[in-house]
PDB file of N, CA and C in Angstrom:
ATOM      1  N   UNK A   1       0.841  -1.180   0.000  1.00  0.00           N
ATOM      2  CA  UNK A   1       0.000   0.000   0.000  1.00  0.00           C
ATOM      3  C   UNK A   1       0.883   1.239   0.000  1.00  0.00           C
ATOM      4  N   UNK A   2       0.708   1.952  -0.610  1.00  0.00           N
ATOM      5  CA  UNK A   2       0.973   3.573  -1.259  1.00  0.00           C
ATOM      6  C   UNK A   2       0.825   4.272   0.084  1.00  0.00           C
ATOM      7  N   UNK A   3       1.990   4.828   1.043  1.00  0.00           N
ATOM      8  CA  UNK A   3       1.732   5.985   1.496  1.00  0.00           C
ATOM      9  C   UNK A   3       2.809   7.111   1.363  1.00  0.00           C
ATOM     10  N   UNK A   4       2.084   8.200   0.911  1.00  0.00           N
ATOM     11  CA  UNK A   4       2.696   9.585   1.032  1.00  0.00           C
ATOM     12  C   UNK A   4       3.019  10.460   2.753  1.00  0.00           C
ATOM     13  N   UNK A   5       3.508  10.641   2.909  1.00  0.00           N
ATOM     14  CA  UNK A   5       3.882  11.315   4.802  1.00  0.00           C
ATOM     15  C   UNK A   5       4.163  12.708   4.426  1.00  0.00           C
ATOM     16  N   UNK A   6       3.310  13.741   4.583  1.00  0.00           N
ATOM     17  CA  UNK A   6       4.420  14.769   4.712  1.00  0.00           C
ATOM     18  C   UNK A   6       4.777  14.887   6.302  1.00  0.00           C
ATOM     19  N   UNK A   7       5.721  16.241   6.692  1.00  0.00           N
ATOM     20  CA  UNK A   7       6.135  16.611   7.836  1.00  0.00           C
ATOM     21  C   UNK A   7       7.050  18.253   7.468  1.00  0.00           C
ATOM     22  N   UNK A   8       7.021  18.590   8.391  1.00  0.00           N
ATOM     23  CA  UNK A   8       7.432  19.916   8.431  1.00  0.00           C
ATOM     24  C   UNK A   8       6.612  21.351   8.424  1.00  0.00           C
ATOM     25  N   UNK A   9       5.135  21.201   8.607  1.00  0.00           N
ATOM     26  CA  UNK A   9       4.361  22.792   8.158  1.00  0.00           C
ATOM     27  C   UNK A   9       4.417  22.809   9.924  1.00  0.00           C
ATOM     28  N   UNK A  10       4.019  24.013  10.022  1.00  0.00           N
ATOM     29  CA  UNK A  10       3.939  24.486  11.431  1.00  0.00           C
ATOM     30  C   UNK A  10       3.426  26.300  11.109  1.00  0.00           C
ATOM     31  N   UNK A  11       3.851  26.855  12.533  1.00  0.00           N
ATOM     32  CA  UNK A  11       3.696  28.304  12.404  1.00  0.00           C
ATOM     33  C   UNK A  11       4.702  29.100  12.081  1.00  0.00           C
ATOM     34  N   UNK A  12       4.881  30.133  11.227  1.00  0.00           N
ATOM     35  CA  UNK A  12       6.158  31.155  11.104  1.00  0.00           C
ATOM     36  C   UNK A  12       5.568  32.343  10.973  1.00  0.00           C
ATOM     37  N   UNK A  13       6.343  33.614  11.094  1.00  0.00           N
ATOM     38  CA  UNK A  13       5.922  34.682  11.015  1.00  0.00           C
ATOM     39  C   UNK A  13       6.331  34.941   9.460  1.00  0.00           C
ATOM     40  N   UNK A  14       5.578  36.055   8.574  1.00  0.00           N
ATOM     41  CA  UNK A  14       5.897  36.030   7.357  1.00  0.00           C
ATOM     42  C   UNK A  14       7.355  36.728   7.016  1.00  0.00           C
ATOM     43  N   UNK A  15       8.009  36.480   6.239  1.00  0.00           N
ATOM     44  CA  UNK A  15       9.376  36.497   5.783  1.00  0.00           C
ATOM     45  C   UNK A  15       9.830  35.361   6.188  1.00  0.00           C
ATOM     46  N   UNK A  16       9.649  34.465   7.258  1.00  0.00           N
ATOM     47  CA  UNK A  16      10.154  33.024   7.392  1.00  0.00           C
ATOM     48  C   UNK A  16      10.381  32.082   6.359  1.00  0.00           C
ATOM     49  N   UNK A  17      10.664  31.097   7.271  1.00  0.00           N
ATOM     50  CA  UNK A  17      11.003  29.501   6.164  1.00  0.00           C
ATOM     51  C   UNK A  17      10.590  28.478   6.894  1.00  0.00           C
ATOM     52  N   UNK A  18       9.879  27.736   6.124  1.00  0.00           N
ATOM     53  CA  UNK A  18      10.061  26.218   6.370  1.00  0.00           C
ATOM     54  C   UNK A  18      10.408  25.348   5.114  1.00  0.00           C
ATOM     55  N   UNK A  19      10.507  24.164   5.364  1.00  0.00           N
ATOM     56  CA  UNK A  19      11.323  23.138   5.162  1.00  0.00           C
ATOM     57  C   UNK A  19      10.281  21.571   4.778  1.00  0.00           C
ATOM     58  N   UNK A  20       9.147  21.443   4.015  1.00  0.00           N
ATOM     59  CA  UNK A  20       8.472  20.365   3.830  1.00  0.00           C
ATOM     60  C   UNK A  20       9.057  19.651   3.811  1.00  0.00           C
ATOM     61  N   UNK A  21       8.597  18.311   4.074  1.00  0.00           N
ATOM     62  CA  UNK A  21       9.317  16.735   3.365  1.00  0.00           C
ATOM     63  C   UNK A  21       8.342  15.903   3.020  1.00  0.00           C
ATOM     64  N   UNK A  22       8.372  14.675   2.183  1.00  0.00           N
ATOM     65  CA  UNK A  22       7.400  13.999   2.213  1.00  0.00           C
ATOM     66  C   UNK A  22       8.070  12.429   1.376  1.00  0.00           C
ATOM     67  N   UNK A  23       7.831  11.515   2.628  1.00  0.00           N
ATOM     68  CA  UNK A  23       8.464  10.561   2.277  1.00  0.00           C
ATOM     69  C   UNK A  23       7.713   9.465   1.736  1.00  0.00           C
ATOM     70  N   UNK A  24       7.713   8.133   0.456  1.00  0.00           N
ATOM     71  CA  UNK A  24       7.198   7.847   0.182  1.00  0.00           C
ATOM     72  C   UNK A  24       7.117   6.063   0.221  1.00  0.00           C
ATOM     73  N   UNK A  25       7.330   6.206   1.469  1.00  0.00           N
ATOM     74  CA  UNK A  25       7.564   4.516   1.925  1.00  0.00           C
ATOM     75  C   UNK A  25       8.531   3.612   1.105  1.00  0.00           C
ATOM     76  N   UNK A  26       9.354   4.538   0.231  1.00  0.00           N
ATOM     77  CA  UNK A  26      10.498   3.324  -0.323  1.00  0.00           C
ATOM     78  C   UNK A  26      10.101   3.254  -1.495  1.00  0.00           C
ATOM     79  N   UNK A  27       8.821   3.545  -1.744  1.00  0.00           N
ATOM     80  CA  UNK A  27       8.461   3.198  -3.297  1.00  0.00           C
ATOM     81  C   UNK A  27       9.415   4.251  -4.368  1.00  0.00           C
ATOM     82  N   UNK A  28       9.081   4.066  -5.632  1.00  0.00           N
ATOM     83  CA  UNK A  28       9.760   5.372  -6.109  1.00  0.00           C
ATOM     84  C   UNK A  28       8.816   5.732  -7.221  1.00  0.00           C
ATOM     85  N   UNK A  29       8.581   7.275  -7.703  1.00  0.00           N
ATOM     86  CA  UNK A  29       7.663   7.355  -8.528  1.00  0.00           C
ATOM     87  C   UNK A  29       8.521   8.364  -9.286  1.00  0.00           C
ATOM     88  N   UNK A  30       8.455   8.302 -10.746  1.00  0.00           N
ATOM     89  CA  UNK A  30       9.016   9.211 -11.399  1.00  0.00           C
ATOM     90  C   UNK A  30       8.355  10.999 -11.552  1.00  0.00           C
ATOM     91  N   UNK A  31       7.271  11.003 -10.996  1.00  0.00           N
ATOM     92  CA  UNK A  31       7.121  12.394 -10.520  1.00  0.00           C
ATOM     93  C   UNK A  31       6.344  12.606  -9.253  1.00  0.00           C
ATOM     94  N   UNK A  32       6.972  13.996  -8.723  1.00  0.00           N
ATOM     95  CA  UNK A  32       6.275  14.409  -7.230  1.00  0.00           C
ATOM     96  C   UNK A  32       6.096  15.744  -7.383  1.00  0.00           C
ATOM     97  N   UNK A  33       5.008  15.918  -6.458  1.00  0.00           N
ATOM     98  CA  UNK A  33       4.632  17.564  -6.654  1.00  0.00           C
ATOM     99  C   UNK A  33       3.580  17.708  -5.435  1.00  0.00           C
ATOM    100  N   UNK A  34       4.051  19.140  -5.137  1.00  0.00           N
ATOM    101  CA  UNK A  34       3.389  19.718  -4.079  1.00  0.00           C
ATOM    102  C   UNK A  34       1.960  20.717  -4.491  1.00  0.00           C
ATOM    103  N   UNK A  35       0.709  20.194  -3.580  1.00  0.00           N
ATOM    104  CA  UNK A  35      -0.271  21.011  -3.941  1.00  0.00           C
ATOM    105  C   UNK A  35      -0.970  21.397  -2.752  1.00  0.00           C
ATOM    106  N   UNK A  36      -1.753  22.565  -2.620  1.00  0.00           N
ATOM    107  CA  UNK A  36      -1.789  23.223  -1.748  1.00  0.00           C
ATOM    108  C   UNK A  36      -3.305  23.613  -1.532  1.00  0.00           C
ATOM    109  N   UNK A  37      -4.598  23.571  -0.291  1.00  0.00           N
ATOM    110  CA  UNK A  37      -5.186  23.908  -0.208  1.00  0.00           C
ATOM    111  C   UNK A  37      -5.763  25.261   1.209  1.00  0.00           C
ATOM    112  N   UNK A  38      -6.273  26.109   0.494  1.00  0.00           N
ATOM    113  CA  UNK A  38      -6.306  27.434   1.840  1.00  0.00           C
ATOM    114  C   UNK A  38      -8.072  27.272   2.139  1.00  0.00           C
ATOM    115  N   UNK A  39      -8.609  27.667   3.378  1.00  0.00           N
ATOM    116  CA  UNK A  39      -9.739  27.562   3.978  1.00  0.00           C
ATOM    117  C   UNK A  39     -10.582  28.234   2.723  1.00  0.00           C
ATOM    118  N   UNK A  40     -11.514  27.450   2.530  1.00  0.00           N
ATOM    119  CA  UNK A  40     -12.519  28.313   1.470  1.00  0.00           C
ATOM    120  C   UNK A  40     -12.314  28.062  -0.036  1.00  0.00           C
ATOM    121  N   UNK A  41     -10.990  27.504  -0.105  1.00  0.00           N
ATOM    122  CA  UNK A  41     -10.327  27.606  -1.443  1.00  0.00           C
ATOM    123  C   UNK A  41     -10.055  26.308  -2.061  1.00  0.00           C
ATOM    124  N   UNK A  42      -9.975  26.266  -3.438  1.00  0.00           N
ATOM    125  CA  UNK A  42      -9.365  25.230  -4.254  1.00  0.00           C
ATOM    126  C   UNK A  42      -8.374  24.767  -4.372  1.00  0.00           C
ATOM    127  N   UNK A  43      -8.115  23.481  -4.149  1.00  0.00           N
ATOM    128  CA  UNK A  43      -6.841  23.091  -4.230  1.00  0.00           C
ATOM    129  C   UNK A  43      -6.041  23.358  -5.519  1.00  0.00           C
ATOM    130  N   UNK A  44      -4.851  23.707  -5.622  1.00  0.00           N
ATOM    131  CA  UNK A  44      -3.966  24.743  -6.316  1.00  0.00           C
ATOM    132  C   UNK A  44      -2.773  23.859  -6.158  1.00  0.00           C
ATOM    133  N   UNK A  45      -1.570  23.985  -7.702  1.00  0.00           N
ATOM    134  CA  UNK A  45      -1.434  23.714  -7.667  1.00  0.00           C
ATOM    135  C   UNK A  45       0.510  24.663  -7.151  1.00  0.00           C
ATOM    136  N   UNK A  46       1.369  23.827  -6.396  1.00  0.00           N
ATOM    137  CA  UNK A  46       2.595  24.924  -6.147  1.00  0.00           C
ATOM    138  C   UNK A  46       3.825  24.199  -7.239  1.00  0.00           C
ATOM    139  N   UNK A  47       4.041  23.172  -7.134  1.00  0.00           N
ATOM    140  CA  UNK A  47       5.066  22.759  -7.448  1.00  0.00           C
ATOM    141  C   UNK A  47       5.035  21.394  -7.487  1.00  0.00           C
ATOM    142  N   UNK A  48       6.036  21.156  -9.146  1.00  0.00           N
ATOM    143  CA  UNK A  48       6.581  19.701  -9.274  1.00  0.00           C
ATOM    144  C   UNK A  48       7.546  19.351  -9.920  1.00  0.00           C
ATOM    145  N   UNK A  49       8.288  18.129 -10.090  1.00  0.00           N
ATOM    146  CA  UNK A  49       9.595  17.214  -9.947  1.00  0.00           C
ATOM    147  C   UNK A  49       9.763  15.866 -10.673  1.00  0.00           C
ATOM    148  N   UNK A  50      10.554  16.001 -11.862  1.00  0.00           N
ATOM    149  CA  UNK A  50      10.597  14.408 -12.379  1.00  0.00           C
ATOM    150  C   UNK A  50      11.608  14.376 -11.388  1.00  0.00           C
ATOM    151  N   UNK A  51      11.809  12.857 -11.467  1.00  0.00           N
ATOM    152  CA  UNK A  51      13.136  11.868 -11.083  1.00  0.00           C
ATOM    153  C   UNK A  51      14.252  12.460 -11.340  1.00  0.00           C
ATOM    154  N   UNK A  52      14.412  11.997 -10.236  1.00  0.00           N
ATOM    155  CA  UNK A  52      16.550  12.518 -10.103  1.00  0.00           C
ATOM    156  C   UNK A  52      16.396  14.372 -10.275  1.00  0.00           C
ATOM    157  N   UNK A  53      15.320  14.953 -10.124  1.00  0.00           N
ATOM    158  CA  UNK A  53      15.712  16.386 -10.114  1.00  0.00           C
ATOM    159  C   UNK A  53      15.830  17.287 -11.270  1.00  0.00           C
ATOM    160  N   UNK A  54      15.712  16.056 -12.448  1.00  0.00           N
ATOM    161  CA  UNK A  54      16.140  17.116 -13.977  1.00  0.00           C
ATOM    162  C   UNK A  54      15.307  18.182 -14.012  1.00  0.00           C
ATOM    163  N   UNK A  55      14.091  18.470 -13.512  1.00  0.00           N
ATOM    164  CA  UNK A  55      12.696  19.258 -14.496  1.00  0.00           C
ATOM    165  C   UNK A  55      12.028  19.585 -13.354  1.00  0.00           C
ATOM    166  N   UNK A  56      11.682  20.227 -13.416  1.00  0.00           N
ATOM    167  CA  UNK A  56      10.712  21.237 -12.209  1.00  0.00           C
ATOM    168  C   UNK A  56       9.704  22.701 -12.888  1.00  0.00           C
ATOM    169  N   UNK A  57       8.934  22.025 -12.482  1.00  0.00           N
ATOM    170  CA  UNK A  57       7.955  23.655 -12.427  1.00  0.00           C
ATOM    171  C   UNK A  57       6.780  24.229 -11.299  1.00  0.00           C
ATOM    172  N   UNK A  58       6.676  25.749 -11.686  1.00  0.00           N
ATOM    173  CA  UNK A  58       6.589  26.357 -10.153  1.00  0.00           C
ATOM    174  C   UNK A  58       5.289  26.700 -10.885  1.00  0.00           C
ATOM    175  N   UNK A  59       4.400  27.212  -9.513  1.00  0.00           N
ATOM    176  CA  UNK A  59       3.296  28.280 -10.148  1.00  0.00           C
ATOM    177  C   UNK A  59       3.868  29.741  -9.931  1.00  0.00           C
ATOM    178  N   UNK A  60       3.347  30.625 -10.532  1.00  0.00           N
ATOM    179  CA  UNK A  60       3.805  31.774 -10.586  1.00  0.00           C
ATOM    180  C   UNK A  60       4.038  32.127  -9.434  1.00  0.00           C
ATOM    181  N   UNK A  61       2.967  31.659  -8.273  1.00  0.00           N
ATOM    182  CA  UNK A  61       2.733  32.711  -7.025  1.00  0.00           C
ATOM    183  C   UNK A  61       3.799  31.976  -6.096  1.00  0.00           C
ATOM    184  N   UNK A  62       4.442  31.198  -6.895  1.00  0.00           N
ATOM    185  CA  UNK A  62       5.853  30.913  -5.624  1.00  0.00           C
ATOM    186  C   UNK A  62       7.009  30.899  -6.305  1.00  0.00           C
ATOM    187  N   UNK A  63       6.966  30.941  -7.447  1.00  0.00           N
ATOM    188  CA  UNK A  63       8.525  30.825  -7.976  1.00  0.00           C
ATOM    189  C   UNK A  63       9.217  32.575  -7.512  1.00  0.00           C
ATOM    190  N   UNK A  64       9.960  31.412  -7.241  1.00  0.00           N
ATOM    191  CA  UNK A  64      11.699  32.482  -6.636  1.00  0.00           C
ATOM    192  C   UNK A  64      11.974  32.399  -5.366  1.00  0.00           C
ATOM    193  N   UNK A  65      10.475  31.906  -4.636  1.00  0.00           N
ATOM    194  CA  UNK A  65      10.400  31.529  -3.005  1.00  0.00           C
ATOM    195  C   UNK A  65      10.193  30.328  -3.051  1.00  0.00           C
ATOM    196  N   UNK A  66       9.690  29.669  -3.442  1.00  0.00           N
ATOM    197  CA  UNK A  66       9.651  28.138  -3.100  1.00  0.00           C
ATOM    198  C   UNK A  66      10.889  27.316  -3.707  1.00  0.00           C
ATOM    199  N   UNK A  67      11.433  26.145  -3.665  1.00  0.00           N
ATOM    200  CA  UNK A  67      12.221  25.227  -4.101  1.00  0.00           C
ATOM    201  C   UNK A  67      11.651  23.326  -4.155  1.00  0.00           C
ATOM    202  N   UNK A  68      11.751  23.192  -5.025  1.00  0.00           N
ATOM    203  CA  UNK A  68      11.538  21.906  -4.801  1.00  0.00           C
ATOM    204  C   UNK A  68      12.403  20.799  -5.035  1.00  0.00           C
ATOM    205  N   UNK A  69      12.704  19.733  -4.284  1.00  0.00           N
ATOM    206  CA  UNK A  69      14.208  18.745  -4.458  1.00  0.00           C
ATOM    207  C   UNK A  69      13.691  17.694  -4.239  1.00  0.00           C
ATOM    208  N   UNK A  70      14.537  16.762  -4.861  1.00  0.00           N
ATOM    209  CA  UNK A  70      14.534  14.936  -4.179  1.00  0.00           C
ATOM    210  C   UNK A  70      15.950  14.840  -4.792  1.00  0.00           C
ATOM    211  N   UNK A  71      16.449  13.853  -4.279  1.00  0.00           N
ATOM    212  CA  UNK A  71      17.638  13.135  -4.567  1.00  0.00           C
ATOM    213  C   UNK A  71      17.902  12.367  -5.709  1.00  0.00           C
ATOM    214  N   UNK A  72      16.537  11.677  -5.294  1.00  0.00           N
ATOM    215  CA  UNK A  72      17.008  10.464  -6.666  1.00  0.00           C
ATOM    216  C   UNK A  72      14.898   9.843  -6.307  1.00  0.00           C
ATOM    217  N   UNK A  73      14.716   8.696  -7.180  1.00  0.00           N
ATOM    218  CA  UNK A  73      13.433   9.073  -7.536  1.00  0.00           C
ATOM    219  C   UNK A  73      12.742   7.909  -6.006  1.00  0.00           C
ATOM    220  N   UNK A  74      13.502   7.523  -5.190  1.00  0.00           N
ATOM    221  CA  UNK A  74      13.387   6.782  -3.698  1.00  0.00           C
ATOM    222  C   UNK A  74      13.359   7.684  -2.586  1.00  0.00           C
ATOM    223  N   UNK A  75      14.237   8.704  -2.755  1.00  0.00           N
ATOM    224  CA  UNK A  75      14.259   9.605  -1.624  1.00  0.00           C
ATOM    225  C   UNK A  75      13.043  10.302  -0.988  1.00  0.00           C
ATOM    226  N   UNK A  76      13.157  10.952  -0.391  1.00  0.00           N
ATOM    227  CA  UNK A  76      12.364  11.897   0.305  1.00  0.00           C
ATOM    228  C   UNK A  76      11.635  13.521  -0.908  1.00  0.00           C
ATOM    229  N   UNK A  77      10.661  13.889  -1.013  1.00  0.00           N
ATOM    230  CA  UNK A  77      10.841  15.178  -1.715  1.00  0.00           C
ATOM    231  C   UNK A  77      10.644  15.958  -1.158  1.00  0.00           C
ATOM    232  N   UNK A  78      11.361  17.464  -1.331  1.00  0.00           N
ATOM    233  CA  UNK A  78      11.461  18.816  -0.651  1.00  0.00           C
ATOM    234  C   UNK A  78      10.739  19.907  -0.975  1.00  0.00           C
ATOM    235  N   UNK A  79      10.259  20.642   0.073  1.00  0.00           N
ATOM    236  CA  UNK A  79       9.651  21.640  -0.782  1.00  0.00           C
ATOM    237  C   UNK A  79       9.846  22.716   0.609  1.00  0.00           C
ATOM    238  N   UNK A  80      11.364  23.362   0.007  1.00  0.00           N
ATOM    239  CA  UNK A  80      11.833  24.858   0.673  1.00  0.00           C
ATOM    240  C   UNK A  80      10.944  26.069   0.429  1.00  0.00           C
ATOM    241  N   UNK A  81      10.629  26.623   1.625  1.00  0.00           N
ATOM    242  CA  UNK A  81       9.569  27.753   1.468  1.00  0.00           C
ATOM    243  C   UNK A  81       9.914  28.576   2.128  1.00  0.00           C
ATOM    244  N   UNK A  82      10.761  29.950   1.477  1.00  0.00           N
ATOM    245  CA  UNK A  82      11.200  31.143   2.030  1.00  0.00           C
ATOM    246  C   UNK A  82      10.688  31.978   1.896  1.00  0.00           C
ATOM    247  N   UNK A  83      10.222  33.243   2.827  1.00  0.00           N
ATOM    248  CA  UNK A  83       9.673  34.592   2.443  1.00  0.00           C
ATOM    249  C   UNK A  83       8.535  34.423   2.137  1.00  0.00           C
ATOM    250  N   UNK A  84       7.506  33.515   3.403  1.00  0.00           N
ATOM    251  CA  UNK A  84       6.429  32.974   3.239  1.00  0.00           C
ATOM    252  C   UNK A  84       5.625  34.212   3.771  1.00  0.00           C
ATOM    253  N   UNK A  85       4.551  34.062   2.747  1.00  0.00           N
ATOM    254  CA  UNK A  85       3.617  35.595   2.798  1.00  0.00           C
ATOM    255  C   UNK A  85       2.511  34.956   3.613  1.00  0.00           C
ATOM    256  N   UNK A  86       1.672  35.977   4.444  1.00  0.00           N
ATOM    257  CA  UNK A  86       0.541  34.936   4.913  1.00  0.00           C
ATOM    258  C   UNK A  86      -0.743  34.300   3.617  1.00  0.00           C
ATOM    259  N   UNK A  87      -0.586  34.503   2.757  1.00  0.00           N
ATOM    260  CA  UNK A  87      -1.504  34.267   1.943  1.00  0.00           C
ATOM    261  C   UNK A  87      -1.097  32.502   1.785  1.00  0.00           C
ATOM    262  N   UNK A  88       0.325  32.132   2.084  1.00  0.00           N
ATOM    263  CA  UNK A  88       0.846  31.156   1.417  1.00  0.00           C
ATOM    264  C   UNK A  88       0.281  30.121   2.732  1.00  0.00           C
ATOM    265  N   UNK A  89      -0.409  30.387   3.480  1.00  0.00           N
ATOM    266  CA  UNK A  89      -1.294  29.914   5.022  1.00  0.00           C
ATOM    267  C   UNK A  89      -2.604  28.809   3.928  1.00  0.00           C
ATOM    268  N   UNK A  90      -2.110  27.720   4.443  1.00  0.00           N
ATOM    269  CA  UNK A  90      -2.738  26.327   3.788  1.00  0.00           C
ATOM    270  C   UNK A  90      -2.384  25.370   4.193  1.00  0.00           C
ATOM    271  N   UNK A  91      -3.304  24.138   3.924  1.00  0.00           N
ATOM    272  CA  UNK A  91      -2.889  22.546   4.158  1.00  0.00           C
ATOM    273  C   UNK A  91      -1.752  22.594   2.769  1.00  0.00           C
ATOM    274  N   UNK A  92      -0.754  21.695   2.716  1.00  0.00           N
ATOM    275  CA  UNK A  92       0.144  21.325   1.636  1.00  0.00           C
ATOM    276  C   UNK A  92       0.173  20.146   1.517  1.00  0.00           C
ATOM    277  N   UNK A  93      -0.115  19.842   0.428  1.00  0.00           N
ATOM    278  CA  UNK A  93      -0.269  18.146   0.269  1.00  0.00           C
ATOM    279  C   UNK A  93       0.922  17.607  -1.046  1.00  0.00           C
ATOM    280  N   UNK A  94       1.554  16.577  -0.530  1.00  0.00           N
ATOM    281  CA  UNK A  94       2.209  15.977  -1.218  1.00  0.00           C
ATOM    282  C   UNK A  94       1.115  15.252  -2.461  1.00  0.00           C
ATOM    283  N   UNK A  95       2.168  14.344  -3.319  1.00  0.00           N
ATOM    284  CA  UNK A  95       1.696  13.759  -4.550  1.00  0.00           C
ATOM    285  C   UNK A  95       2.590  13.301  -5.791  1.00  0.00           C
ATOM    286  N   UNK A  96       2.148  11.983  -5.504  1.00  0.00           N
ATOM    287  CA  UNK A  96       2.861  11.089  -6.731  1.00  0.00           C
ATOM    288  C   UNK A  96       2.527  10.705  -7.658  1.00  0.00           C
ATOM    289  N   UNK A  97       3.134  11.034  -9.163  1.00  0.00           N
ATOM    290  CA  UNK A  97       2.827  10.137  -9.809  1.00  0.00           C
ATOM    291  C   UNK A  97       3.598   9.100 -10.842  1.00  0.00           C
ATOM    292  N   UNK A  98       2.709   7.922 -11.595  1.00  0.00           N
ATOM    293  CA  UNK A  98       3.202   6.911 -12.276  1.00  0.00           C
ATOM    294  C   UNK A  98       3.865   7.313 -13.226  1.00  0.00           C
ATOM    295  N   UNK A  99       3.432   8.736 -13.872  1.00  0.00           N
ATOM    296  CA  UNK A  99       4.052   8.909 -15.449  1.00  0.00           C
ATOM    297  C   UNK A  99       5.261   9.588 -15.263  1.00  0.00           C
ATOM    298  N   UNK A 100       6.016   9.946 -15.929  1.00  0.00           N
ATOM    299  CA  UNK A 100       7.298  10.137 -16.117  1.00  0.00           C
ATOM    300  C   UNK A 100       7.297  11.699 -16.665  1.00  0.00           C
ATOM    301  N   UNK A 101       8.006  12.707 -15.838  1.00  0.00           N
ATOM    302  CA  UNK A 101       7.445  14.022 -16.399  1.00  0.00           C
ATOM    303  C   UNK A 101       7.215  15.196 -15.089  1.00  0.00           C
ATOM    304  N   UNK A 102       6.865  16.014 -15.150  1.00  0.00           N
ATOM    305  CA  UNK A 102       6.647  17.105 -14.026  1.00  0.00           C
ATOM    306  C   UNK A 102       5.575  17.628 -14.397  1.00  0.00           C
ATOM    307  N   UNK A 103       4.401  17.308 -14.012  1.00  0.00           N
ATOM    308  CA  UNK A 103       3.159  17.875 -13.847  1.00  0.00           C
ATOM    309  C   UNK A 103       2.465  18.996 -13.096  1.00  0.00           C
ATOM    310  N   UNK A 104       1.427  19.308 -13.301  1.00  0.00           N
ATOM    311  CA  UNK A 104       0.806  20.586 -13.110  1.00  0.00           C
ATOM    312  C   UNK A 104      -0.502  20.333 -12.110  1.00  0.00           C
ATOM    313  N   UNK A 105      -1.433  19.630 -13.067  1.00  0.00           N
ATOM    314  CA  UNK A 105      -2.499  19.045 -12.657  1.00  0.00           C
ATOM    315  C   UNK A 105      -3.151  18.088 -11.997  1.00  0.00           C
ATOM    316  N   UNK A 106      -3.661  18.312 -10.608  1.00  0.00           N
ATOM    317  CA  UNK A 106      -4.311  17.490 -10.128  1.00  0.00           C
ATOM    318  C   UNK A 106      -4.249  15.846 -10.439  1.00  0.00           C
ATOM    319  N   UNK A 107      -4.901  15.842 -11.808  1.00  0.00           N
ATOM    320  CA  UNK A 107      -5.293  14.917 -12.653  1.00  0.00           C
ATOM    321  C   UNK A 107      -4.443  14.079 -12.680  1.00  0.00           C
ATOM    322  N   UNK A 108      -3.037  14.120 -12.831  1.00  0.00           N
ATOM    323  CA  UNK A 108      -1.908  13.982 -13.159  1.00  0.00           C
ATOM    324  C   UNK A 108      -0.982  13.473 -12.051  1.00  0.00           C
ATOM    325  N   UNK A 109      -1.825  13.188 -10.949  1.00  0.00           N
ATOM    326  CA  UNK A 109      -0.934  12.633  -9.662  1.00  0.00           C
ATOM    327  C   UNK A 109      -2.102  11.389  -9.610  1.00  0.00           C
ATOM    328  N   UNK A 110      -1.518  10.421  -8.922  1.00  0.00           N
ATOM    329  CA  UNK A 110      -2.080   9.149  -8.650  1.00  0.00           C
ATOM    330  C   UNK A 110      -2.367   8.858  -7.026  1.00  0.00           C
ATOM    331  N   UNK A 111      -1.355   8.989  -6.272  1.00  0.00           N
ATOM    332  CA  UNK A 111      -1.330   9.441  -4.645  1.00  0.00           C
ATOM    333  C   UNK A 111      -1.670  10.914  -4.263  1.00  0.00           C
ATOM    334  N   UNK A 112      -2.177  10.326  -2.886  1.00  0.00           N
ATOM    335  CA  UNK A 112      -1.693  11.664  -1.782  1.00  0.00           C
ATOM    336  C   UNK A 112      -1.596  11.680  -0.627  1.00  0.00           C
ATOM    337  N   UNK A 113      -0.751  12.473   0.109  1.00  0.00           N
ATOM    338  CA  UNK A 113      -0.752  12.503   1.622  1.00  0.00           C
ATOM    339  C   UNK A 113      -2.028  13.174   2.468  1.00  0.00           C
ATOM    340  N   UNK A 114      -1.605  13.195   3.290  1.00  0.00           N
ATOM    341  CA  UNK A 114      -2.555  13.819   3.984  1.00  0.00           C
ATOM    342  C   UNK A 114      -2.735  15.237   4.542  1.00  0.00           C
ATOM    343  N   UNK A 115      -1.635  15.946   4.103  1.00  0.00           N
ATOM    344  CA  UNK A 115      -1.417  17.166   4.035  1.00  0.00           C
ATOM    345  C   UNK A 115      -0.815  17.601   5.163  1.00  0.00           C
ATOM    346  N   UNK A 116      -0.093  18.718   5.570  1.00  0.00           N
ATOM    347  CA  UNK A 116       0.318  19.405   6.523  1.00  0.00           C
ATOM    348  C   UNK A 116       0.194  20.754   6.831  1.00  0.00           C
ATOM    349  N   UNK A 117      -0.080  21.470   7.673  1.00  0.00           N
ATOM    350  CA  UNK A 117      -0.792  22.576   8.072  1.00  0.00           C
ATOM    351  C   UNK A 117       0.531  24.271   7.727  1.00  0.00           C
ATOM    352  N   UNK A 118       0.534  24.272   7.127  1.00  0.00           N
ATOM    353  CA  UNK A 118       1.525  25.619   7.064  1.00  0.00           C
ATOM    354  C   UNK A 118       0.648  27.434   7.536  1.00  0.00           C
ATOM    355  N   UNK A 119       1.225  27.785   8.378  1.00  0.00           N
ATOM    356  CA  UNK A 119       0.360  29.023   8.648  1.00  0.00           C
ATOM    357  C   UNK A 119       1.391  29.962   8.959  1.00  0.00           C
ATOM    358  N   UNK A 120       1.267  31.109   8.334  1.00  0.00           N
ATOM    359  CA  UNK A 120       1.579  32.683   8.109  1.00  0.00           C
ATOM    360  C   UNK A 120       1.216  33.582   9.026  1.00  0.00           C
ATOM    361  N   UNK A 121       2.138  33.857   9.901  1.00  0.00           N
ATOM    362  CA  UNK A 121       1.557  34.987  10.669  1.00  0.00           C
ATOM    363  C   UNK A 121       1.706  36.496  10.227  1.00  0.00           C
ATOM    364  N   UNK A 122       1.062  37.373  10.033  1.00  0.00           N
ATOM    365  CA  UNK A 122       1.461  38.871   9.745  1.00  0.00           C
ATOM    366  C   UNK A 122       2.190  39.997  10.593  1.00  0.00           C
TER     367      UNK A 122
END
């Protein structure tokens, strides 16, 4: 059985950082990506990752502040979040998928975690 873990959201004041992780029981999937839901709101999408790190893409409203990493396509995946605005105040949910590639869409992930609580203070 498929589980996604994240760990790392908590509280920061805005200009802070945290540090996501989300580990995927050993399995390995050739893409991961972080998606994000805020009270009231649609899940959105932040960021994703083929294997081994080649390819990545951001949504607008985080590129240059966010980062996203894995090692290799077993490891753990990262998702560095600096100069966190309170708007960026959401559950963050990990997500894997089977196809090979760095995706955007929902659609396009096969797993998910269970999310982790990230909140923005002003």
């Amino acid at each position: 059985q498929v589980q996604l873990v994240e760990s790392g959201g908590g509280l920061v004041q805005a200009g802070g950082s945290l540090r996501l992780s989300c580990s995927t029981s050993g399995r390995s999937f050739p893409s991961m990506g972080w998606f994000r839901q805020a009270p009231g709101k649609e899940r959105e999408f932040v960021a994703s990752i083929s294997a081994g790190g080649g390819g990545t893409t951001y949504a607008g409203y985080v590129e240059g502040r966010f980062t996203i990493s894995r090692d290799n396509a077993k490891n753990p995946v990262y998702l560095q979040m600096n100069n966190l605005k309170p708007e960026d105040k959401a559950v963050y949910y990990c997500a894997a998928s089977v196809r090979v590639g760095y995706w955007r869409s929902g659609r396009d992930f096969d797993y998910w975690g269970q999310g982790t609580q990230v909140t923005v203070s002003s």
